[in-house]
PDB file of N, CA and C in Angstrom:
ATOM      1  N   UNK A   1     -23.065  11.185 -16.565  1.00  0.00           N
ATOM      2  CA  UNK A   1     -23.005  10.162 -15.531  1.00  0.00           C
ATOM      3  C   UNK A   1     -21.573  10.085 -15.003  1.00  0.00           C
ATOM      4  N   UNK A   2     -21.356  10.136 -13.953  1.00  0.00           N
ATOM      5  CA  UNK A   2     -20.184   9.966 -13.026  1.00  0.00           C
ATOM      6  C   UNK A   2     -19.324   8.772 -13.548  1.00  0.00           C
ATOM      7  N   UNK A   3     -17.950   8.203 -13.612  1.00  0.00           N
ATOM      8  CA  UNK A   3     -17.623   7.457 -13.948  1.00  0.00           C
ATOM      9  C   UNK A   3     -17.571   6.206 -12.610  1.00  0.00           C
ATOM     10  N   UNK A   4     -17.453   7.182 -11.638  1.00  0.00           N
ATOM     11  CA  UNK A   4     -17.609   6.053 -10.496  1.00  0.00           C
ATOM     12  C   UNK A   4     -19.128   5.006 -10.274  1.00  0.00           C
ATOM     13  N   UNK A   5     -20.297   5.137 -11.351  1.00  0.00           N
ATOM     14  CA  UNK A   5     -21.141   4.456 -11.028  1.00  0.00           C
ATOM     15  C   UNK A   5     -21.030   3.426 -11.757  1.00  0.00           C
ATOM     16  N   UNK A   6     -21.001   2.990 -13.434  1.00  0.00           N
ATOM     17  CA  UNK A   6     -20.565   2.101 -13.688  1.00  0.00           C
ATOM     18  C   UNK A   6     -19.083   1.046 -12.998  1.00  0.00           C
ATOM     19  N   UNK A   7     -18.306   1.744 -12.705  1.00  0.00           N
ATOM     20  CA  UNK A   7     -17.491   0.905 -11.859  1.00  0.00           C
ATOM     21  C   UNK A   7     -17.884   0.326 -10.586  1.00  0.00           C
ATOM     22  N   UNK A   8     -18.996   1.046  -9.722  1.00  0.00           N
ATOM     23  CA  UNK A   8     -19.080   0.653  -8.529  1.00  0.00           C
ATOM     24  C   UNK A   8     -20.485  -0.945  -9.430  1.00  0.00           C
ATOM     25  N   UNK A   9     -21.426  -0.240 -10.272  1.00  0.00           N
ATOM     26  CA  UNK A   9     -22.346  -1.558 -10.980  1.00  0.00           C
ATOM     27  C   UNK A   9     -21.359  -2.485 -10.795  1.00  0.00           C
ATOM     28  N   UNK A  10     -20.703  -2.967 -11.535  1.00  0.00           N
ATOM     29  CA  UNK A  10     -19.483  -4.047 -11.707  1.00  0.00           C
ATOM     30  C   UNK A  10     -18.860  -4.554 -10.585  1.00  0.00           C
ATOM     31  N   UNK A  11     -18.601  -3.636  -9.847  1.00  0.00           N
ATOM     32  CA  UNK A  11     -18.121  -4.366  -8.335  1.00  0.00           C
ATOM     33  C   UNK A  11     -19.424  -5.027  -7.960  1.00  0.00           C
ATOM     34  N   UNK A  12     -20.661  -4.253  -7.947  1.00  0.00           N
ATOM     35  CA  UNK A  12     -21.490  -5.116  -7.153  1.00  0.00           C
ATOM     36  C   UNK A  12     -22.290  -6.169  -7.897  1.00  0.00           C
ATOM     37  N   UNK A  13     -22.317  -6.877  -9.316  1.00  0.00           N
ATOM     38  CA  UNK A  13     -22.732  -7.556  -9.321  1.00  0.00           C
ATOM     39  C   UNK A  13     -21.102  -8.450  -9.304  1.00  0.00           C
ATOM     40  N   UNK A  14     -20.176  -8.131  -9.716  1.00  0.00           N
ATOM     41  CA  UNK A  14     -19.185  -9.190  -9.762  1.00  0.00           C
ATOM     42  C   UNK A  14     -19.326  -9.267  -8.153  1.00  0.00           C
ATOM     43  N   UNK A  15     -19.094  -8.899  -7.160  1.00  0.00           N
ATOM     44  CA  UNK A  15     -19.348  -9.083  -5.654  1.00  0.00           C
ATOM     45  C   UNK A  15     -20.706 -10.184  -5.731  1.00  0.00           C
ATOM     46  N   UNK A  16     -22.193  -9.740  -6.040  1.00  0.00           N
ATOM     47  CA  UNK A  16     -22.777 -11.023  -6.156  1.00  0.00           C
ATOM     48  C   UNK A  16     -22.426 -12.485  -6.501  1.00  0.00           C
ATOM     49  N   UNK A  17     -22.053 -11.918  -7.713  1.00  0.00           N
ATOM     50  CA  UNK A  17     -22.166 -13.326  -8.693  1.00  0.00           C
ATOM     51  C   UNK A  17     -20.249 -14.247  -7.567  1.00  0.00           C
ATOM     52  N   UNK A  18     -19.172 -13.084  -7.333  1.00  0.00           N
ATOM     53  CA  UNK A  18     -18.523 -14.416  -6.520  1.00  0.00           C
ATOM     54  C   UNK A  18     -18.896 -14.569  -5.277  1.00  0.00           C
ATOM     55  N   UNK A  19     -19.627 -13.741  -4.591  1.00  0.00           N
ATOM     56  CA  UNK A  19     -19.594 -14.318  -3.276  1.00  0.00           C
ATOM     57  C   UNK A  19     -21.103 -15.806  -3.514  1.00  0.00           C
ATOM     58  N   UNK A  20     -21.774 -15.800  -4.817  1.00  0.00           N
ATOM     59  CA  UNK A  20     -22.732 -16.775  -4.678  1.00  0.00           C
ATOM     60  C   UNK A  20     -22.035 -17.847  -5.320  1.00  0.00           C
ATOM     61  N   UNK A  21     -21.083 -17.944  -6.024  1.00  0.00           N
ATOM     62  CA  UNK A  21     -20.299 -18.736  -6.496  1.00  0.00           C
ATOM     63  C   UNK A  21     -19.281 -19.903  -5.004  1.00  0.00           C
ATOM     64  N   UNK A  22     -18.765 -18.840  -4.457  1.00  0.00           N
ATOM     65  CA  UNK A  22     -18.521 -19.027  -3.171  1.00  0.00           C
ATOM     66  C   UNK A  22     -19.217 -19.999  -2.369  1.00  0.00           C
ATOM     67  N   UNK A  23     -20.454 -19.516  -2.390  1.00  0.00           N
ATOM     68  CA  UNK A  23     -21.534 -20.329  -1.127  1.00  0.00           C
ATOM     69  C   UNK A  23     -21.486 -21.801  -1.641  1.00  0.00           C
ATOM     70  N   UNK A  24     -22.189 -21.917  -3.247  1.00  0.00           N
ATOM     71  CA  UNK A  24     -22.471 -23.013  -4.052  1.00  0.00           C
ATOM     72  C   UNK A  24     -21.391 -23.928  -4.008  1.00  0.00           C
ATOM     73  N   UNK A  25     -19.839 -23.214  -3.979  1.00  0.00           N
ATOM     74  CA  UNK A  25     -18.809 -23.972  -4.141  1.00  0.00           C
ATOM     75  C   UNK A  25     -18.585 -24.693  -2.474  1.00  0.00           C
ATOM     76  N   UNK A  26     -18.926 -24.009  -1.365  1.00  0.00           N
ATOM     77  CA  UNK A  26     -18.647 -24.555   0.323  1.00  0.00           C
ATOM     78  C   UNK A  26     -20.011 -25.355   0.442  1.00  0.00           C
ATOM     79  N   UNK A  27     -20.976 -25.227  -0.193  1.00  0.00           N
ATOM     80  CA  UNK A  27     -22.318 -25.117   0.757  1.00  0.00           C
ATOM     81  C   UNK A  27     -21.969 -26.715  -0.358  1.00  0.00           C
ATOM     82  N   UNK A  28     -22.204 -26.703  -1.468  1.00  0.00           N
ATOM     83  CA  UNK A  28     -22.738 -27.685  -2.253  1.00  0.00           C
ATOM     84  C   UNK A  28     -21.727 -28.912  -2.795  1.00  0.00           C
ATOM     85  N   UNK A  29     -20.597 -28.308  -3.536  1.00  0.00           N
ATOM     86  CA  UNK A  29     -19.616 -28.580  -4.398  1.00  0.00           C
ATOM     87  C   UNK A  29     -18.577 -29.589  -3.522  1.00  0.00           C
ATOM     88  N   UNK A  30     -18.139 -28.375  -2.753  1.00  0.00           N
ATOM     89  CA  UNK A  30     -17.485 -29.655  -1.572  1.00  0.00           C
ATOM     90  C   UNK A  30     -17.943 -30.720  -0.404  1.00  0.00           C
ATOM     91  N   UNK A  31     -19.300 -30.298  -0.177  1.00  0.00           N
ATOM     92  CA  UNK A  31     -19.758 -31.454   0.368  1.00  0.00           C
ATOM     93  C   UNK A  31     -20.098 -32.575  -0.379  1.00  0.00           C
ATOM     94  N   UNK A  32     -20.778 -32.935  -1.637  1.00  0.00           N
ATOM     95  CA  UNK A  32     -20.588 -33.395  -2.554  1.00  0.00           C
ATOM     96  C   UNK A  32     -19.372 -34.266  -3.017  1.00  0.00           C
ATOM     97  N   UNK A  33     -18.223 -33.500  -3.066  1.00  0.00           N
ATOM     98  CA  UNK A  33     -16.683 -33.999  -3.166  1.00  0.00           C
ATOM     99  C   UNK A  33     -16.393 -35.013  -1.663  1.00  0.00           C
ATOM    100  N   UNK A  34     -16.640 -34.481  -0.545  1.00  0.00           N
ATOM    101  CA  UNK A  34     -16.369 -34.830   0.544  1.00  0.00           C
ATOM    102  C   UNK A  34     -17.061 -36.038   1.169  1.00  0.00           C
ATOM    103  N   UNK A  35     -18.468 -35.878   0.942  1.00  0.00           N
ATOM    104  CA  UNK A  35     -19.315 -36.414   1.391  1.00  0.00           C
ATOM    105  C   UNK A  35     -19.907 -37.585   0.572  1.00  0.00           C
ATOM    106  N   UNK A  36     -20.141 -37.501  -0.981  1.00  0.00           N
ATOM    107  CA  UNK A  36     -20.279 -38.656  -1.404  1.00  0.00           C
ATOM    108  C   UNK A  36     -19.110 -39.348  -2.495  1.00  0.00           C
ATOM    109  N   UNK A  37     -17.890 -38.614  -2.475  1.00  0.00           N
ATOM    110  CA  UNK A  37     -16.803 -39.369  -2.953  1.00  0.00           C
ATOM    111  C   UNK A  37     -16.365 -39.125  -3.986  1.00  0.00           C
ATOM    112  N   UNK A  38     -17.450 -37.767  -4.426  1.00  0.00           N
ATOM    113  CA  UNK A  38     -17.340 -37.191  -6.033  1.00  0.00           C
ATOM    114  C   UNK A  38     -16.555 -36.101  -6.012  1.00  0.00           C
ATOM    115  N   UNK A  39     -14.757 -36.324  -6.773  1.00  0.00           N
ATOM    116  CA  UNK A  39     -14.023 -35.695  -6.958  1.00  0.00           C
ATOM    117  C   UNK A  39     -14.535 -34.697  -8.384  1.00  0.00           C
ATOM    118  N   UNK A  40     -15.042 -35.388  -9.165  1.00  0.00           N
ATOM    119  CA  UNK A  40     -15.322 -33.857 -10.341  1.00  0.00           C
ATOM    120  C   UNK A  40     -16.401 -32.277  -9.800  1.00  0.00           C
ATOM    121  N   UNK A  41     -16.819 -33.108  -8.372  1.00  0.00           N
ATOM    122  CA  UNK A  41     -18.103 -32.224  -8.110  1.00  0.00           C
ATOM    123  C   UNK A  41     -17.570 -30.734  -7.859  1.00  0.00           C
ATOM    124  N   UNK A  42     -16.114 -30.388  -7.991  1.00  0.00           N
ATOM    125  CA  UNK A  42     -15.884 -29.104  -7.498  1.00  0.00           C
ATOM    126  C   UNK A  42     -15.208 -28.341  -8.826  1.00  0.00           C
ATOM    127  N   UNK A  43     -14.738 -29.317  -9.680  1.00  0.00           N
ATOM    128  CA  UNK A  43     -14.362 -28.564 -11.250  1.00  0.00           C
ATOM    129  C   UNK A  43     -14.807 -27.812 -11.494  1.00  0.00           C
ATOM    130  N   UNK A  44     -15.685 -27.631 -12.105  1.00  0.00           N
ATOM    131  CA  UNK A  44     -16.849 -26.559 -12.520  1.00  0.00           C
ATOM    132  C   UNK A  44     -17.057 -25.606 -11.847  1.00  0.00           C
ATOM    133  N   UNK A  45     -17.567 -25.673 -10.572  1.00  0.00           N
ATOM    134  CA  UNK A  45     -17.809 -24.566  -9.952  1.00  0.00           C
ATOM    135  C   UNK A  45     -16.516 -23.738  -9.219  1.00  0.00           C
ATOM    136  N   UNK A  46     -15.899 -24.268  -9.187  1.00  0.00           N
ATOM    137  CA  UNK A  46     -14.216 -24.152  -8.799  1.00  0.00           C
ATOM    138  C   UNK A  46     -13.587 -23.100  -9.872  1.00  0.00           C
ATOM    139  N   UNK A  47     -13.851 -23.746 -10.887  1.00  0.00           N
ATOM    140  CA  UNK A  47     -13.332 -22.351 -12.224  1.00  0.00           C
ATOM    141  C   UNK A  47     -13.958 -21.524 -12.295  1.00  0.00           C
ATOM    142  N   UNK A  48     -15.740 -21.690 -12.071  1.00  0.00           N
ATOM    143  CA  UNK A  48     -16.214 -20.408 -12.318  1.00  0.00           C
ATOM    144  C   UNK A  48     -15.871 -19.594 -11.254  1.00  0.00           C
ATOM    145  N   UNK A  49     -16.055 -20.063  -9.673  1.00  0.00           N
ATOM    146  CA  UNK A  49     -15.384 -19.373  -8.456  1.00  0.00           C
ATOM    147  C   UNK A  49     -14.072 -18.485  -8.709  1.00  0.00           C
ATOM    148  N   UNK A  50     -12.742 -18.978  -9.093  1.00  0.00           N
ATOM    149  CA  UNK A  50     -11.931 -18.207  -9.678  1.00  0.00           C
ATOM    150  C   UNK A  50     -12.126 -17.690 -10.737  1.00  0.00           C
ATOM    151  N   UNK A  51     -12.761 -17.525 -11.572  1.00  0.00           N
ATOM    152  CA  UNK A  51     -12.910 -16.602 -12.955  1.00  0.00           C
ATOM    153  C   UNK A  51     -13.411 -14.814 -12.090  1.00  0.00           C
ATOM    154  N   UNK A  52     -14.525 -15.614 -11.157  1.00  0.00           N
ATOM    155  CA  UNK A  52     -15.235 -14.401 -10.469  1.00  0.00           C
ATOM    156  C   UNK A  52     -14.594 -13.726  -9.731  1.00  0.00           C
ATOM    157  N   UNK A  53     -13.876 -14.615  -8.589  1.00  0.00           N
ATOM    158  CA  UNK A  53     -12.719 -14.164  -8.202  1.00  0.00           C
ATOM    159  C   UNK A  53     -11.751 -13.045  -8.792  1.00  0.00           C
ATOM    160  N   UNK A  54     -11.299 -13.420  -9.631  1.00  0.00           N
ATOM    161  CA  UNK A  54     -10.159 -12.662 -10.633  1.00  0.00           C
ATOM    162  C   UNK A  54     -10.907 -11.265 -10.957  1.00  0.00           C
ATOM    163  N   UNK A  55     -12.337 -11.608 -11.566  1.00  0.00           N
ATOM    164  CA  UNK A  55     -12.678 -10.502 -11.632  1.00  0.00           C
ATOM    165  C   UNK A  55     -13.368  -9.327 -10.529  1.00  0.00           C
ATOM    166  N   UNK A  56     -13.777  -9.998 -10.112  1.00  0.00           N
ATOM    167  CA  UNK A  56     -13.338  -8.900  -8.402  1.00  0.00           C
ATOM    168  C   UNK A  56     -12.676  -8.329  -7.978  1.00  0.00           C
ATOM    169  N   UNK A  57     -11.651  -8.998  -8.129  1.00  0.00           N
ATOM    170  CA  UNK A  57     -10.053  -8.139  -8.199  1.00  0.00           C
ATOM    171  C   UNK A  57      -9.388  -7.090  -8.465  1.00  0.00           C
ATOM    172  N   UNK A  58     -10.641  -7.725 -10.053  1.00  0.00           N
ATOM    173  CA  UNK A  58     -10.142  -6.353 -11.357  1.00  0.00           C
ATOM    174  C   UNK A  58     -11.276  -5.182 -10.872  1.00  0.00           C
ATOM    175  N   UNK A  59     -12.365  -5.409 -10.674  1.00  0.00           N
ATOM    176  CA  UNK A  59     -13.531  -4.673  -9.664  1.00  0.00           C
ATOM    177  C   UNK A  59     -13.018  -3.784  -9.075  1.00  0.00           C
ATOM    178  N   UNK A  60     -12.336  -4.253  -7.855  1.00  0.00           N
ATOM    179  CA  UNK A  60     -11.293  -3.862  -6.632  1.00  0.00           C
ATOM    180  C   UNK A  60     -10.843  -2.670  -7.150  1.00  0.00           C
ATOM    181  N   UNK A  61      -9.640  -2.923  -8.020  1.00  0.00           N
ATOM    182  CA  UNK A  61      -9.085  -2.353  -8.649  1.00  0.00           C
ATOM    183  C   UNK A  61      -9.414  -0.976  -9.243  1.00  0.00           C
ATOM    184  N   UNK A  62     -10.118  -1.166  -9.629  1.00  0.00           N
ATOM    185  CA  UNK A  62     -11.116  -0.557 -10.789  1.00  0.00           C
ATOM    186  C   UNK A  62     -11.700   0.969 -10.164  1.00  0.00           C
ATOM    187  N   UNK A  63     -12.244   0.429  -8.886  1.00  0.00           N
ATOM    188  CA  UNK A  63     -12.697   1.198  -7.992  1.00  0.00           C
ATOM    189  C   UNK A  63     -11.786   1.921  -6.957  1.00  0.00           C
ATOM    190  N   UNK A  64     -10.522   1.570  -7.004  1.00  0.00           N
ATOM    191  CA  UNK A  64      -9.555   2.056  -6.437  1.00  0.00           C
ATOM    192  C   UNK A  64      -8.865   3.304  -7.439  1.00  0.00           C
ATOM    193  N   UNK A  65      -8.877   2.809  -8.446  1.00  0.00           N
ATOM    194  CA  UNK A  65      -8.278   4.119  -9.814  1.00  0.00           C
ATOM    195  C   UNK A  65      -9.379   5.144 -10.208  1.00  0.00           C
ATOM    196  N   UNK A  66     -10.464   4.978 -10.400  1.00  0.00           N
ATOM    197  CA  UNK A  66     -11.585   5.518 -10.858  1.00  0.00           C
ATOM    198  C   UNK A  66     -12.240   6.100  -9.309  1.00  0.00           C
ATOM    199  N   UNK A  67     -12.646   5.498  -8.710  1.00  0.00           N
ATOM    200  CA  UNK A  67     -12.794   6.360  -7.063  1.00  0.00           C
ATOM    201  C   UNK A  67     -12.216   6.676  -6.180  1.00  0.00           C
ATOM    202  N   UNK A  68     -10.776   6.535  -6.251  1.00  0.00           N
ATOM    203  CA  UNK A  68     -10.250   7.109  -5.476  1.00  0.00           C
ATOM    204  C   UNK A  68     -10.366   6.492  -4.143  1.00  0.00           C
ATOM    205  N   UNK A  69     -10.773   5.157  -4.226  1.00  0.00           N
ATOM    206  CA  UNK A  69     -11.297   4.198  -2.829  1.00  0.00           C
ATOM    207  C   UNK A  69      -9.825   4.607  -1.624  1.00  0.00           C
ATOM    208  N   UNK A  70      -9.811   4.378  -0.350  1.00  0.00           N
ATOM    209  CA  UNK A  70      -8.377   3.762   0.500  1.00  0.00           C
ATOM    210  C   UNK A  70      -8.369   2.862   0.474  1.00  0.00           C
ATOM    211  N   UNK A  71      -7.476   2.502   0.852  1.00  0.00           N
ATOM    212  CA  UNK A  71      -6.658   1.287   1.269  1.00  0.00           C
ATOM    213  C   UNK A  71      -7.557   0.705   2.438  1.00  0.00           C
ATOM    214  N   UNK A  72      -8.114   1.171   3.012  1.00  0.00           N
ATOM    215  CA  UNK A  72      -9.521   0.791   3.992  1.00  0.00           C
ATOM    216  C   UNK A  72     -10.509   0.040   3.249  1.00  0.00           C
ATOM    217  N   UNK A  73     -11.357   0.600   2.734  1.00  0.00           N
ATOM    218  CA  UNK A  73     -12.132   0.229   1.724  1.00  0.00           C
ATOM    219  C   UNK A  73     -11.673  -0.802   0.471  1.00  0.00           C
ATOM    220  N   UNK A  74     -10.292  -1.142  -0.035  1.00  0.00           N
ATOM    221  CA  UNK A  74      -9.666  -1.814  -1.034  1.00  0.00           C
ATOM    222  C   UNK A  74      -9.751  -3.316   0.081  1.00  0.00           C
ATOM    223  N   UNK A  75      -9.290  -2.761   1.409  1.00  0.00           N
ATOM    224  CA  UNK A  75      -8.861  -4.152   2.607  1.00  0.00           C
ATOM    225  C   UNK A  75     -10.621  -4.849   2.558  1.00  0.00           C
ATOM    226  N   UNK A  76     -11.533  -3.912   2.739  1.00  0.00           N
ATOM    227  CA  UNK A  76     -12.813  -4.128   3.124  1.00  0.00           C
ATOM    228  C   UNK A  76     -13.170  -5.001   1.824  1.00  0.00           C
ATOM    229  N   UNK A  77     -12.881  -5.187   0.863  1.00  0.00           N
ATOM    230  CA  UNK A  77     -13.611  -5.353  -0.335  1.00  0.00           C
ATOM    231  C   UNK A  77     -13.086  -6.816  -0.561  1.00  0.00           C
ATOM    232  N   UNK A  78     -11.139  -6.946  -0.350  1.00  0.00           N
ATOM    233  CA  UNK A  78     -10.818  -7.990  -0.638  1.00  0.00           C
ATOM    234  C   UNK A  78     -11.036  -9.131   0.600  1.00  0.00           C
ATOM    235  N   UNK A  79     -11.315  -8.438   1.766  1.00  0.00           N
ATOM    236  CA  UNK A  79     -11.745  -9.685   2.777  1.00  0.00           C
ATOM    237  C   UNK A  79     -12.592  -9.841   2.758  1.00  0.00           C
ATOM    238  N   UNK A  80     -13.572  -9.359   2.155  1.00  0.00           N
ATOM    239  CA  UNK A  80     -15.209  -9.458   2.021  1.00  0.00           C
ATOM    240  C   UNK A  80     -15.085 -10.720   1.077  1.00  0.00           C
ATOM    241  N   UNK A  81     -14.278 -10.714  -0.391  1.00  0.00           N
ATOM    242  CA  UNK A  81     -14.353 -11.494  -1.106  1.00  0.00           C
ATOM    243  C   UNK A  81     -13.632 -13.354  -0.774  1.00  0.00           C
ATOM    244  N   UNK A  82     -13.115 -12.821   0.987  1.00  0.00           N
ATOM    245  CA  UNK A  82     -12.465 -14.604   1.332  1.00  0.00           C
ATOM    246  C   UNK A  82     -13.341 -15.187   2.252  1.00  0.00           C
ATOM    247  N   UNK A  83     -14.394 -14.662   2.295  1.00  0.00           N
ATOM    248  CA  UNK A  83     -15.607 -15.089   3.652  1.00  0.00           C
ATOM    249  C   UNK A  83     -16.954 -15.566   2.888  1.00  0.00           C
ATOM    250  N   UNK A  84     -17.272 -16.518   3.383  1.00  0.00           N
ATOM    251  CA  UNK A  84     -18.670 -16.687   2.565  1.00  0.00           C
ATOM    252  C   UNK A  84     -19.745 -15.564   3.176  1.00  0.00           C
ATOM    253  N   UNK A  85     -20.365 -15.620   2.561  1.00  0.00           N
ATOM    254  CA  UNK A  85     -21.797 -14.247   2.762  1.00  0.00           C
ATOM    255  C   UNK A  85     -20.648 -12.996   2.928  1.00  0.00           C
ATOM    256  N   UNK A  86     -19.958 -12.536   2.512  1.00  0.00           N
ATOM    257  CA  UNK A  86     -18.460 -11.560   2.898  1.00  0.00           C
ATOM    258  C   UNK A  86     -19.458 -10.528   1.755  1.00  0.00           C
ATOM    259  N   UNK A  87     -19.215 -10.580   0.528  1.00  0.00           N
ATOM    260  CA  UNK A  87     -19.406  -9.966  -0.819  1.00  0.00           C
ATOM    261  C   UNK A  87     -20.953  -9.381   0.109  1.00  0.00           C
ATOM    262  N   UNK A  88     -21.959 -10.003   0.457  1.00  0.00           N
ATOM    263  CA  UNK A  88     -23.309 -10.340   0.548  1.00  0.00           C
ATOM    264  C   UNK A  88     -23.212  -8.828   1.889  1.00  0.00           C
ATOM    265  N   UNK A  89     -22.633  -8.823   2.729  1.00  0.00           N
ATOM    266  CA  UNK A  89     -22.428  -8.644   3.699  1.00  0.00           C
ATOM    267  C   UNK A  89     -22.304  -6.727   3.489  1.00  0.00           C
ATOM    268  N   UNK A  90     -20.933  -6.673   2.585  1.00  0.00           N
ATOM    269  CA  UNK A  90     -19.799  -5.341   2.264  1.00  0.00           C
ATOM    270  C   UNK A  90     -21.103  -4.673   0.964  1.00  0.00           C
ATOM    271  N   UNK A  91     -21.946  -5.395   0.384  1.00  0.00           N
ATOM    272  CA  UNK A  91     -22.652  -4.812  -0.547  1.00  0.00           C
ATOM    273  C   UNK A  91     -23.645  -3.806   0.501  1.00  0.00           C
ATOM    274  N   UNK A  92     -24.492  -4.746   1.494  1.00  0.00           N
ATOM    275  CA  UNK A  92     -25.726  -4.098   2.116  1.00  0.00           C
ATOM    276  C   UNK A  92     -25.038  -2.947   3.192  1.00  0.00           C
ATOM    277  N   UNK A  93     -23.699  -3.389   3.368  1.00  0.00           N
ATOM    278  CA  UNK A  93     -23.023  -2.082   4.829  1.00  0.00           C
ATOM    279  C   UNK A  93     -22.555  -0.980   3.659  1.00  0.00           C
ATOM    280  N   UNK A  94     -21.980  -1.377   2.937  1.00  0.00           N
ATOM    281  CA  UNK A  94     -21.057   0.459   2.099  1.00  0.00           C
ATOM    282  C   UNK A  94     -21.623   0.317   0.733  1.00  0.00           C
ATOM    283  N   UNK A  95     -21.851  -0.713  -0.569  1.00  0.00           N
ATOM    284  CA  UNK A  95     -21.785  -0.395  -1.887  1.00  0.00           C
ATOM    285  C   UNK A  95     -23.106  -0.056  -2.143  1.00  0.00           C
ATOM    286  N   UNK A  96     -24.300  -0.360  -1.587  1.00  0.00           N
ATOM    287  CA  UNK A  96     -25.455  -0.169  -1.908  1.00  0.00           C
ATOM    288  C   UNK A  96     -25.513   1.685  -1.330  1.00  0.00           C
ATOM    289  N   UNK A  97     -25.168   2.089  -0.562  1.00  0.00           N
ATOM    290  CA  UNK A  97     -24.988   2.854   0.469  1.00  0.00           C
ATOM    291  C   UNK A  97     -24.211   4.036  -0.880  1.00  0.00           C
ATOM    292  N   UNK A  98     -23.240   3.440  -1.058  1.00  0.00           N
ATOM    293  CA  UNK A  98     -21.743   4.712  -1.825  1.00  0.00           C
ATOM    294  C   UNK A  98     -22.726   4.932  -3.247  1.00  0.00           C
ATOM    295  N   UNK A  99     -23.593   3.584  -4.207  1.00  0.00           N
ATOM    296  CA  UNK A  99     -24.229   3.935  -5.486  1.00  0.00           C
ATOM    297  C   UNK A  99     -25.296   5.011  -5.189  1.00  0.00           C
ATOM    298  N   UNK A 100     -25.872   5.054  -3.952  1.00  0.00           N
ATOM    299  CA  UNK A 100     -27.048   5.839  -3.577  1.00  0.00           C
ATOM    300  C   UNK A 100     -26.675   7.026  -3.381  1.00  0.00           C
ATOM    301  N   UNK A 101     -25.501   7.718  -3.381  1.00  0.00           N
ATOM    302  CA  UNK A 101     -24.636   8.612  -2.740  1.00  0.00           C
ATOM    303  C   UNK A 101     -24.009   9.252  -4.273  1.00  0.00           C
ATOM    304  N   UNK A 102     -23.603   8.491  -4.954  1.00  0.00           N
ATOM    305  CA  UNK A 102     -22.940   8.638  -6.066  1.00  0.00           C
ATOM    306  C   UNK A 102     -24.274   8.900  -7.292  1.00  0.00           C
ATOM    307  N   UNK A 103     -25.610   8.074  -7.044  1.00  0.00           N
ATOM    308  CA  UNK A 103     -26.388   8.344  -8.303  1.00  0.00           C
ATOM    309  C   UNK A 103     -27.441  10.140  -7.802  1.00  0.00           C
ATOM    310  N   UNK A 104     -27.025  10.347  -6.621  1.00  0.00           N
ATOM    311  CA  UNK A 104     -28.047  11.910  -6.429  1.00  0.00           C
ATOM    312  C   UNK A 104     -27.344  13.074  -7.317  1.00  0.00           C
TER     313      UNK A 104
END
């Protein structure tokens, strides 16, 4: 097995799991905070958001040493990860696309 497929797995569920972390944290967490006055409502999901974050990063990364990604694709990955539906978005245009490419 290629080493680039387990690394690209990992990008794409860490890409899931923060860009849904993401949504939960804009869509839910801060309206919540905002809207009915509840400052703890973003703790929680706030840490897990950065935990996922961080590890995306390391994802990023990961896929940059092990595939040989550019600096194109490294830009594509980390602005994907500051946009909501971003992760959601960069999975269905290139990562679903590069594993299908990488598992023939």
């Amino acid at each position: 097995m290629s080493p680039q497929l387990p690394a690209l797995r990992f990008l794409r569920i860490t890409g899931f799991l923060e860009g849904l972390s993401n949504v939960v944290l804009f869509c839910i967490a801060m309206p919540v905070k905002y809207g009915m006055g509840i400052k703890e409502a973003v703790k929680y999901p706030g840490w897990v958001h950065g935990i996922l974050f961080i590890l995306f990063m390391v994802a990023i990364v990961r896929m940059r040493l092990v595939a040989n990604w550019s600096l194109k694709q490294v830009g594509i990955a980390f602005l994907a990860s500051l946009v909501p539906f971003g992760t959601f978005w960069a999975d269905a245009r290139y990562w679903k696309k590069e594993m299908a490419d990488i598992a023939k």
